[in-house]
PDB file of N, CA and C in Angstrom:
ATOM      1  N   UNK A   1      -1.444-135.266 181.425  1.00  0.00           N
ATOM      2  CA  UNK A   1      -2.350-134.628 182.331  1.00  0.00           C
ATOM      3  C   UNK A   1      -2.571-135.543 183.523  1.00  0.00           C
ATOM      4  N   UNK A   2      -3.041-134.906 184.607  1.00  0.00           N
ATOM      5  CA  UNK A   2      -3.010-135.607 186.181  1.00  0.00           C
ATOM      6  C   UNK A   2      -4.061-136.698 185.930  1.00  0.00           C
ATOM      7  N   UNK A   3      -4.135-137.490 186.433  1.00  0.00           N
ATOM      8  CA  UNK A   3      -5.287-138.791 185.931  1.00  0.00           C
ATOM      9  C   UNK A   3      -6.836-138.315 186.677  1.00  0.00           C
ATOM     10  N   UNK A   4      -6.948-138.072 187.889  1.00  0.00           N
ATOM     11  CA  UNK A   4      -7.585-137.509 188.854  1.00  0.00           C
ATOM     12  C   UNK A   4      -8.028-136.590 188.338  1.00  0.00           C
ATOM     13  N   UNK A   5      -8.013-135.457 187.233  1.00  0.00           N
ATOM     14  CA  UNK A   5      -8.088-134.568 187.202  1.00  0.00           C
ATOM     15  C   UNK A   5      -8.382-133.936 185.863  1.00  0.00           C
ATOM     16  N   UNK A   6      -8.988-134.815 184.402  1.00  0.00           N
ATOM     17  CA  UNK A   6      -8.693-134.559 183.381  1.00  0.00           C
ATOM     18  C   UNK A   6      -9.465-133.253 182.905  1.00  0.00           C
ATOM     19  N   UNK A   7     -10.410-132.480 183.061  1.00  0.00           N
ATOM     20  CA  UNK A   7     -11.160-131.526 183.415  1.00  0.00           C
ATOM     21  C   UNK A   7      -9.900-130.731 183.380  1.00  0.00           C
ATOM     22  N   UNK A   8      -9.299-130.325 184.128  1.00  0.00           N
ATOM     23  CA  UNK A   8      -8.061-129.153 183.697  1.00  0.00           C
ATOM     24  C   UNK A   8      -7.275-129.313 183.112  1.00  0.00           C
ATOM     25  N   UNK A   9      -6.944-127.346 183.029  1.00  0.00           N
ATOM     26  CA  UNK A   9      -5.810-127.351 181.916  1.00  0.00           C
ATOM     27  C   UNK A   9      -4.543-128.321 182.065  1.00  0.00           C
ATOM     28  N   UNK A  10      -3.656-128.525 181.348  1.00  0.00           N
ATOM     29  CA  UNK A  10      -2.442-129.117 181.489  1.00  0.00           C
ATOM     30  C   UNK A  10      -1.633-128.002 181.917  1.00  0.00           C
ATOM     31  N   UNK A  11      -0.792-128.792 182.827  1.00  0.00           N
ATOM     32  CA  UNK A  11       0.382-128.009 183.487  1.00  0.00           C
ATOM     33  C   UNK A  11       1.469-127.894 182.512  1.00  0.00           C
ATOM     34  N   UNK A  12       2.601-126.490 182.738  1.00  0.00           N
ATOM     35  CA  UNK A  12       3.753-126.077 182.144  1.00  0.00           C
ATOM     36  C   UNK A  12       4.308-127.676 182.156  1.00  0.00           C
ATOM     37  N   UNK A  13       4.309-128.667 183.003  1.00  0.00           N
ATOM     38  CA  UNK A  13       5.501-129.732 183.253  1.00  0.00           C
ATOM     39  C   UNK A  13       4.226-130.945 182.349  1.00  0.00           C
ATOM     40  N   UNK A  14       3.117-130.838 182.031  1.00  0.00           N
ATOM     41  CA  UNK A  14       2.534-131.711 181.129  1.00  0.00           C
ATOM     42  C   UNK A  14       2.702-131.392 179.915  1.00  0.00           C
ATOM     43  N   UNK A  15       2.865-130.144 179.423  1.00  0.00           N
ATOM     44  CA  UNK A  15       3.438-129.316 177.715  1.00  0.00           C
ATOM     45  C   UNK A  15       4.505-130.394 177.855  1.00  0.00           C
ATOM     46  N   UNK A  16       5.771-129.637 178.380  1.00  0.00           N
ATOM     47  CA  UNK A  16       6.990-129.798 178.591  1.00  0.00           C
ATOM     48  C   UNK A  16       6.910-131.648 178.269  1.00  0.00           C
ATOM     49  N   UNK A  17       6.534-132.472 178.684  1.00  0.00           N
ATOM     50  CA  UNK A  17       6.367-133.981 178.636  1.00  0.00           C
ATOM     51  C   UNK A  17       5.870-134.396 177.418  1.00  0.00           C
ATOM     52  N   UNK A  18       5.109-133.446 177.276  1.00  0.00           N
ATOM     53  CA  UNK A  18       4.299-134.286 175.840  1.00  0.00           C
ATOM     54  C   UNK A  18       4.836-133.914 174.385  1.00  0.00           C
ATOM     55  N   UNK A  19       5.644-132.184 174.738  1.00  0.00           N
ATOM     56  CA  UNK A  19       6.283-131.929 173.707  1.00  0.00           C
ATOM     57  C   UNK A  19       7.743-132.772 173.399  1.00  0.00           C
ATOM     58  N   UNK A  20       8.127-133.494 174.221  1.00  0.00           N
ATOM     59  CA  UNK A  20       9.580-134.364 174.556  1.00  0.00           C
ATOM     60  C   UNK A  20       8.893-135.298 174.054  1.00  0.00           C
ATOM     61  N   UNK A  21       7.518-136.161 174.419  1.00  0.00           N
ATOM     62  CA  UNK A  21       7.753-137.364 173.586  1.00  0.00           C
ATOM     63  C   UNK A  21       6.857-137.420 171.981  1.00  0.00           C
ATOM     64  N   UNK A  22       6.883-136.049 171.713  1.00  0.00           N
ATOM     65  CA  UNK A  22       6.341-135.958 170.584  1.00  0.00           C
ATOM     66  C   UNK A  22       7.809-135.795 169.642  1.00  0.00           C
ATOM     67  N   UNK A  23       8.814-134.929 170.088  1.00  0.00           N
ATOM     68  CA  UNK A  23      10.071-134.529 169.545  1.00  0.00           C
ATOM     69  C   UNK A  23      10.912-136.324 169.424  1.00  0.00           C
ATOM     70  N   UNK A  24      10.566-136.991 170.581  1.00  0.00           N
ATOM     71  CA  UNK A  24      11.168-137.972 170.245  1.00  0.00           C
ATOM     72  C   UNK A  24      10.722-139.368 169.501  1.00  0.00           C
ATOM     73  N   UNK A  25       9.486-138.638 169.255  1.00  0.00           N
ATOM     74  CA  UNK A  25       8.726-139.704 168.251  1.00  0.00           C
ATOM     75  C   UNK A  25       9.342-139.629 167.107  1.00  0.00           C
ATOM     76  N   UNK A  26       9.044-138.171 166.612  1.00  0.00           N
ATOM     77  CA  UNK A  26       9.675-137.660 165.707  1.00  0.00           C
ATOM     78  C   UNK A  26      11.020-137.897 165.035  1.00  0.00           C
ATOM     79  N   UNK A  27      12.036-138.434 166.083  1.00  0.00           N
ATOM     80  CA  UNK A  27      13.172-138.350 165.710  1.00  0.00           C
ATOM     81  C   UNK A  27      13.621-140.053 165.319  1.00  0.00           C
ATOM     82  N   UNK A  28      12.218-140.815 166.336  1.00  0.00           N
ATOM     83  CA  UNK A  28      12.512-141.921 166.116  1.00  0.00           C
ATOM     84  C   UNK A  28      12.113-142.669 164.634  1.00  0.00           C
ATOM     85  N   UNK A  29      11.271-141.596 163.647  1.00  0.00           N
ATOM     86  CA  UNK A  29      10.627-141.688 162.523  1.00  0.00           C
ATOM     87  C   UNK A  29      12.226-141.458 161.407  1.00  0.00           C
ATOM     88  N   UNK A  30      12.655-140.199 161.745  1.00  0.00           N
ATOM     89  CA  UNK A  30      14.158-140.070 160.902  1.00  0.00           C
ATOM     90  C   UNK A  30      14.851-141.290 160.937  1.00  0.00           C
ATOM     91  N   UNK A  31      15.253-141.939 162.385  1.00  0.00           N
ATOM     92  CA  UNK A  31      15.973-143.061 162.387  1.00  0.00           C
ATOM     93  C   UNK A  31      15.368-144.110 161.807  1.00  0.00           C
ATOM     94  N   UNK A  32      13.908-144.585 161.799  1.00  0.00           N
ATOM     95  CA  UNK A  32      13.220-145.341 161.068  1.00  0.00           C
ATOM     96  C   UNK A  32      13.801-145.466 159.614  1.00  0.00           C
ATOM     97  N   UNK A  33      13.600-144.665 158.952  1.00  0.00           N
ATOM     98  CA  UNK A  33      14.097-143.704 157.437  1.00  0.00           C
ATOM     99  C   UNK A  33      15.755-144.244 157.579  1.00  0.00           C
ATOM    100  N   UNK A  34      16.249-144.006 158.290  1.00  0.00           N
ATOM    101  CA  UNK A  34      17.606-144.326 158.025  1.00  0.00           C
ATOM    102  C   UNK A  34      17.788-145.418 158.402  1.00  0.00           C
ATOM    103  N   UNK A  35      17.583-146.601 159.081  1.00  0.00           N
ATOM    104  CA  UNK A  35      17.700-148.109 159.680  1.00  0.00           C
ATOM    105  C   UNK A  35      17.149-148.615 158.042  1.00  0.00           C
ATOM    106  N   UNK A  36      16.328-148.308 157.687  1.00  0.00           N
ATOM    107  CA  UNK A  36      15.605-149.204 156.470  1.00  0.00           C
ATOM    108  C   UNK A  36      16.294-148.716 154.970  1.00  0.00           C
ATOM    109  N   UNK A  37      17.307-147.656 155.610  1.00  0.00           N
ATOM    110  CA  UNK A  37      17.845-147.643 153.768  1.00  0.00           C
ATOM    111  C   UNK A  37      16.540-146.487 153.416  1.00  0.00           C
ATOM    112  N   UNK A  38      15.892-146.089 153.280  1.00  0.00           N
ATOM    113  CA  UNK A  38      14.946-145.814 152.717  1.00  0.00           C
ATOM    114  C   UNK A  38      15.237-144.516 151.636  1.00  0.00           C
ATOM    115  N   UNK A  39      16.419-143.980 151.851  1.00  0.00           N
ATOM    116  CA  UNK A  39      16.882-142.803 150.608  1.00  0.00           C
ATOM    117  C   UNK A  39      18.315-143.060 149.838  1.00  0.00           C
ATOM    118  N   UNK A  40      18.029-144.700 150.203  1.00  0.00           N
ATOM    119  CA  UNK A  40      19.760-144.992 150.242  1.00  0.00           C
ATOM    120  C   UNK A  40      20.026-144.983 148.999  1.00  0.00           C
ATOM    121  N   UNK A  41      19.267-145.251 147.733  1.00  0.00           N
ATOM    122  CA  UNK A  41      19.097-145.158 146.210  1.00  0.00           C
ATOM    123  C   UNK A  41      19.364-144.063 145.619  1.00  0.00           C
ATOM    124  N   UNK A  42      19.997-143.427 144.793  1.00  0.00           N
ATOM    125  CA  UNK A  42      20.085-142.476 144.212  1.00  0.00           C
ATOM    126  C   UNK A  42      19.507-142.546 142.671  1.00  0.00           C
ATOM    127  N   UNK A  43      18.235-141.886 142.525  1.00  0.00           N
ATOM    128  CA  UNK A  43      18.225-142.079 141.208  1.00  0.00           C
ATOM    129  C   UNK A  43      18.904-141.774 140.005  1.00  0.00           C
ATOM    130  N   UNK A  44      17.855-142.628 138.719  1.00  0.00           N
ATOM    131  CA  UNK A  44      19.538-142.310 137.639  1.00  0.00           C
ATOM    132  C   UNK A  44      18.881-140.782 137.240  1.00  0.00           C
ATOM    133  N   UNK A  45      17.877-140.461 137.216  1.00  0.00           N
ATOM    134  CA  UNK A  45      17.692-139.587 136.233  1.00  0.00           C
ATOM    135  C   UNK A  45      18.425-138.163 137.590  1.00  0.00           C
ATOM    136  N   UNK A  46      19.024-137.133 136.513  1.00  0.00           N
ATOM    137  CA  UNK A  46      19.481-135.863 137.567  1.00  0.00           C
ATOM    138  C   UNK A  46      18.931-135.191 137.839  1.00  0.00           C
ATOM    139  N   UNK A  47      17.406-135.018 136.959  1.00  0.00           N
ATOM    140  CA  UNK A  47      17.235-134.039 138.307  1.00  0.00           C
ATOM    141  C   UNK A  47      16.460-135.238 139.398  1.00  0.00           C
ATOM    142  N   UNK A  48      16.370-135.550 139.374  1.00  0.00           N
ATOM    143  CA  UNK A  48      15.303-136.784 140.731  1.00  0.00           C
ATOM    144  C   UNK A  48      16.667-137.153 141.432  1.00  0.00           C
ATOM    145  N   UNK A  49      17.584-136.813 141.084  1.00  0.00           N
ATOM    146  CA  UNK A  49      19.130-137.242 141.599  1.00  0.00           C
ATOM    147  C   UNK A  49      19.444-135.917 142.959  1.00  0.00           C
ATOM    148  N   UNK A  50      18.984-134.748 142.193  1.00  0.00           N
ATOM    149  CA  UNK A  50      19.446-133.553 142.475  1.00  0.00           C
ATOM    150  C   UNK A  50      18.216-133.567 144.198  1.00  0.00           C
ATOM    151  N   UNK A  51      16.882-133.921 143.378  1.00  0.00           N
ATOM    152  CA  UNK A  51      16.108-133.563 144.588  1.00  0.00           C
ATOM    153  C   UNK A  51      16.255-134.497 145.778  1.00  0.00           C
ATOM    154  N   UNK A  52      16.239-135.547 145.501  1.00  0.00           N
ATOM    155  CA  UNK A  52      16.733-136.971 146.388  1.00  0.00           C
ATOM    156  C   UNK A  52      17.852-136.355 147.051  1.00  0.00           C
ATOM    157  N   UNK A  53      18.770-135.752 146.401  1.00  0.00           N
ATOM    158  CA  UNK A  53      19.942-134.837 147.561  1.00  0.00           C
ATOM    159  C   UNK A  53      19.442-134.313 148.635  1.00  0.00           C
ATOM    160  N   UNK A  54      19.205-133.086 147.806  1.00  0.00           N
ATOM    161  CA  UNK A  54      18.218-132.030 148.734  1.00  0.00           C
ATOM    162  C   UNK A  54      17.105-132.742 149.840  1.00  0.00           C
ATOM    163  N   UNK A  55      16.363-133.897 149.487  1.00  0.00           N
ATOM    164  CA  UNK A  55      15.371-134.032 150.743  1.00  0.00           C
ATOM    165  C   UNK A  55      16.737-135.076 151.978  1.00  0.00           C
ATOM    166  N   UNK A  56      17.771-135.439 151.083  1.00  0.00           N
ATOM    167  CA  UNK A  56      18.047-136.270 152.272  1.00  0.00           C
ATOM    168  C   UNK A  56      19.348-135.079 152.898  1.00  0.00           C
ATOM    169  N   UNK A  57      19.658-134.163 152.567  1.00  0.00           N
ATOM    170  CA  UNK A  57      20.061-133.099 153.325  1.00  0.00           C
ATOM    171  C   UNK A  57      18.914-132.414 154.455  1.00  0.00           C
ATOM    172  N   UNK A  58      18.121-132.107 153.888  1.00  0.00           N
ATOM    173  CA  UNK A  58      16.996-131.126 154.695  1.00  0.00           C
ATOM    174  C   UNK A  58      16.361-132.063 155.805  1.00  0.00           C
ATOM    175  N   UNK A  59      16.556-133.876 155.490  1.00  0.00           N
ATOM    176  CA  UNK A  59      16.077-134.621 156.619  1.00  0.00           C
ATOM    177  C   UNK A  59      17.184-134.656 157.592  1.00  0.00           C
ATOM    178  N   UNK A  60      18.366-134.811 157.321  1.00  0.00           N
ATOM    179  CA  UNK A  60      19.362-134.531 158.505  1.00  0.00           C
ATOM    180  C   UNK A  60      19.416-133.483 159.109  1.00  0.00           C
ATOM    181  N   UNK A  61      19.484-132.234 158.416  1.00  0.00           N
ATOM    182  CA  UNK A  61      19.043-130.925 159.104  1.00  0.00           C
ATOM    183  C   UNK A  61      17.855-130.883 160.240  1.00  0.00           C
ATOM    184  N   UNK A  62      16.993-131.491 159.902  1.00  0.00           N
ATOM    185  CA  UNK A  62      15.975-131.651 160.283  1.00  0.00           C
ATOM    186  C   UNK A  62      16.321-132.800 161.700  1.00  0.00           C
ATOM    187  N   UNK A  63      16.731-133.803 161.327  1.00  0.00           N
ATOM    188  CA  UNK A  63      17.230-134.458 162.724  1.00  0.00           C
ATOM    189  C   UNK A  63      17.935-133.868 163.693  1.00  0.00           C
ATOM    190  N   UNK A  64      19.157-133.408 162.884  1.00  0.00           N
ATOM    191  CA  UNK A  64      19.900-132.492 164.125  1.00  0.00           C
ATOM    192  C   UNK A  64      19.307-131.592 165.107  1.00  0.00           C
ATOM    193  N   UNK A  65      18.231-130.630 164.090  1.00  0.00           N
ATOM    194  CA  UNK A  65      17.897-129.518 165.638  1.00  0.00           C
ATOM    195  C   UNK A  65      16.696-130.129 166.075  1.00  0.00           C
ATOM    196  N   UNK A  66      15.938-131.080 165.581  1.00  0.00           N
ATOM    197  CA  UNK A  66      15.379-131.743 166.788  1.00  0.00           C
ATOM    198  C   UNK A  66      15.534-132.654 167.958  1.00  0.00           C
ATOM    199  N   UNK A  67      16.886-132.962 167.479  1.00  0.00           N
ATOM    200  CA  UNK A  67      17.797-133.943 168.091  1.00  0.00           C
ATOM    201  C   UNK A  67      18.064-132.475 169.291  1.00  0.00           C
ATOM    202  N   UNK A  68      18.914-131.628 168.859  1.00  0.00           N
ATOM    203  CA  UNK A  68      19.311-130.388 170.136  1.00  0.00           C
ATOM    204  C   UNK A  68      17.649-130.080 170.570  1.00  0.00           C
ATOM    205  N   UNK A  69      16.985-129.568 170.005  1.00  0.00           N
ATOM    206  CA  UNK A  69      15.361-129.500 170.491  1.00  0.00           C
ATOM    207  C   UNK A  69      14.848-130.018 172.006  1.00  0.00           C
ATOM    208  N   UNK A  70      14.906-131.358 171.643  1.00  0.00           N
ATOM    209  CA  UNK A  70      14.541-132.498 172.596  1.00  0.00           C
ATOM    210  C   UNK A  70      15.887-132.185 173.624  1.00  0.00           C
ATOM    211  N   UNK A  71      17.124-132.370 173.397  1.00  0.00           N
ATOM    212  CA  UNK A  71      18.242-132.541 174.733  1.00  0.00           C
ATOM    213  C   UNK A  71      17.862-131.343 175.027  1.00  0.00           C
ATOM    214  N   UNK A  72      17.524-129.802 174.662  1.00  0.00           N
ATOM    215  CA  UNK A  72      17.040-128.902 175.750  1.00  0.00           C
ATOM    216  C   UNK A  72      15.824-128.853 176.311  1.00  0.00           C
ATOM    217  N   UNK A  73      14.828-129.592 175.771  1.00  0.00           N
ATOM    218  CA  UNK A  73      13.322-129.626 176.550  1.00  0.00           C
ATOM    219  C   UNK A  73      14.150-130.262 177.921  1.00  0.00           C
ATOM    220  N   UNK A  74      14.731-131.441 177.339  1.00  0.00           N
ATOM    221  CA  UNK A  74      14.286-132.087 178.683  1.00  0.00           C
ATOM    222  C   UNK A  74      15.493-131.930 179.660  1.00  0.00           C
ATOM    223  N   UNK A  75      16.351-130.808 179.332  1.00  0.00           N
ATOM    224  CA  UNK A  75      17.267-130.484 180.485  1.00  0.00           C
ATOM    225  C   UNK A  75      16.520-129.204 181.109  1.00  0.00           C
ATOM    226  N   UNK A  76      16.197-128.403 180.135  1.00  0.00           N
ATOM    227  CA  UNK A  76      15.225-127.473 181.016  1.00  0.00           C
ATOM    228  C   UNK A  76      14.043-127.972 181.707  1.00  0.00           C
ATOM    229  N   UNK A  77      13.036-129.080 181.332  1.00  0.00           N
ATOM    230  CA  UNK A  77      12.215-129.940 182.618  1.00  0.00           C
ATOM    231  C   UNK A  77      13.182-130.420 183.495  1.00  0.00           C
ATOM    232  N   UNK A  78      14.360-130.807 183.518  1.00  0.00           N
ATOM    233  CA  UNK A  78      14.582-131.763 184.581  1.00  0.00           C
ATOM    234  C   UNK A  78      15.335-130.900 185.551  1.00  0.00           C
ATOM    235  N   UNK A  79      16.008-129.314 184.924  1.00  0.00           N
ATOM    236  CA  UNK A  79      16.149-128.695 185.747  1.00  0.00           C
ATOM    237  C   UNK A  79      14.739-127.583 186.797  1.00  0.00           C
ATOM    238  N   UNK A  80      13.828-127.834 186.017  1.00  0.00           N
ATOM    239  CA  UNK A  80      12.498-127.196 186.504  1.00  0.00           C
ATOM    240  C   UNK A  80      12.217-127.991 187.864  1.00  0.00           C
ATOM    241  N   UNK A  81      12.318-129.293 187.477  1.00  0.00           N
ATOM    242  CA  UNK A  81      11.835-130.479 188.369  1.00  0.00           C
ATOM    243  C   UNK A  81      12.697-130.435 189.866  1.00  0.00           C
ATOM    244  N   UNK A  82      14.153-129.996 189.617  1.00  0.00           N
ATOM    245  CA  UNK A  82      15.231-129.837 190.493  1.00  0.00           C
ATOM    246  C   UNK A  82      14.662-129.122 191.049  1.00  0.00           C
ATOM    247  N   UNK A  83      14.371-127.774 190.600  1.00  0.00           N
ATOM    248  CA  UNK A  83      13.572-126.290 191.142  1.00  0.00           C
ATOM    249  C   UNK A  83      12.947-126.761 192.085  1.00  0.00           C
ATOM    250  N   UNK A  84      11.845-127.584 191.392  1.00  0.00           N
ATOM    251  CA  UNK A  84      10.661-127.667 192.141  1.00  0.00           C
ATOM    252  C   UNK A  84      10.974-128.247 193.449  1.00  0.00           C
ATOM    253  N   UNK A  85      11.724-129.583 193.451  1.00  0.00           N
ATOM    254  CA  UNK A  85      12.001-130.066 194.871  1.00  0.00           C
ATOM    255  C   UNK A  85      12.776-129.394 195.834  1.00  0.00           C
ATOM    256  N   UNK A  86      14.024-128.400 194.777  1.00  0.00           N
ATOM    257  CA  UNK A  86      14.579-127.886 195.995  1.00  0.00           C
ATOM    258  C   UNK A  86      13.817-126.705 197.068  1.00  0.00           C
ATOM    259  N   UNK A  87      12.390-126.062 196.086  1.00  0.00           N
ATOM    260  CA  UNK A  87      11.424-124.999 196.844  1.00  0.00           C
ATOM    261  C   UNK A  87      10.553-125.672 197.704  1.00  0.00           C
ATOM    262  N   UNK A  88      10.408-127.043 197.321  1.00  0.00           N
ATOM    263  CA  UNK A  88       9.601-127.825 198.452  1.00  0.00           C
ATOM    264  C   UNK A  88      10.006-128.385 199.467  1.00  0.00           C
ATOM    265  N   UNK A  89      11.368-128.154 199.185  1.00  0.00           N
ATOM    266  CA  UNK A  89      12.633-128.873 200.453  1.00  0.00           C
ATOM    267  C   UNK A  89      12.541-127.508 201.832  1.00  0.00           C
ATOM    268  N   UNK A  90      12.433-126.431 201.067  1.00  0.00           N
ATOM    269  CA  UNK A  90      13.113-125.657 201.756  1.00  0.00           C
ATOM    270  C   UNK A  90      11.864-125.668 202.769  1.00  0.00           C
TER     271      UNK A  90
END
């Protein structure tokens, strides 16, 4: 939000910002998880074997479309942003 100005709503291009560095918080938490090993164990027992699969499938799933998520927020802001200067150019 504008600093000058915290009293109003947030602008389409303050969403757009905050939802990008929330998506990339986010993603930086998966990589966290994966830098530290943290599912790297497989347990012995099968079914804790079976579910340990399943969550470390559904966390990559989960990286990927927030991974695409985030590269379209912020190509659609940065093409908004283009917008914007080229309507203020004109």
């Amino acid at each position: 939000m504008r600093d000058n100005d915290r009293s109003a709503a947030p602008t389409p291009r303050d969403v757009a910002e905050e939802t990008i560095a929330k998506l990339l918080e986010a993603l930086a938490v998966l990589e966290a998880i994966e830098r530290a090993d943290l599912l790297g164990d497989l347990p012995a027992d099968p079914d804790a074997a079976a579910r340990h699969q399943c969550a470390v499938s559904l966390l990559a799933v989960l990286r990927r479309e927030l991974a695409a998520l985030a590269a379209e927020l912020q190509a659609n802001h940065l093409a908004q942003e283009l917008f914007e200067r080229l309507r203020g150019s004109a």
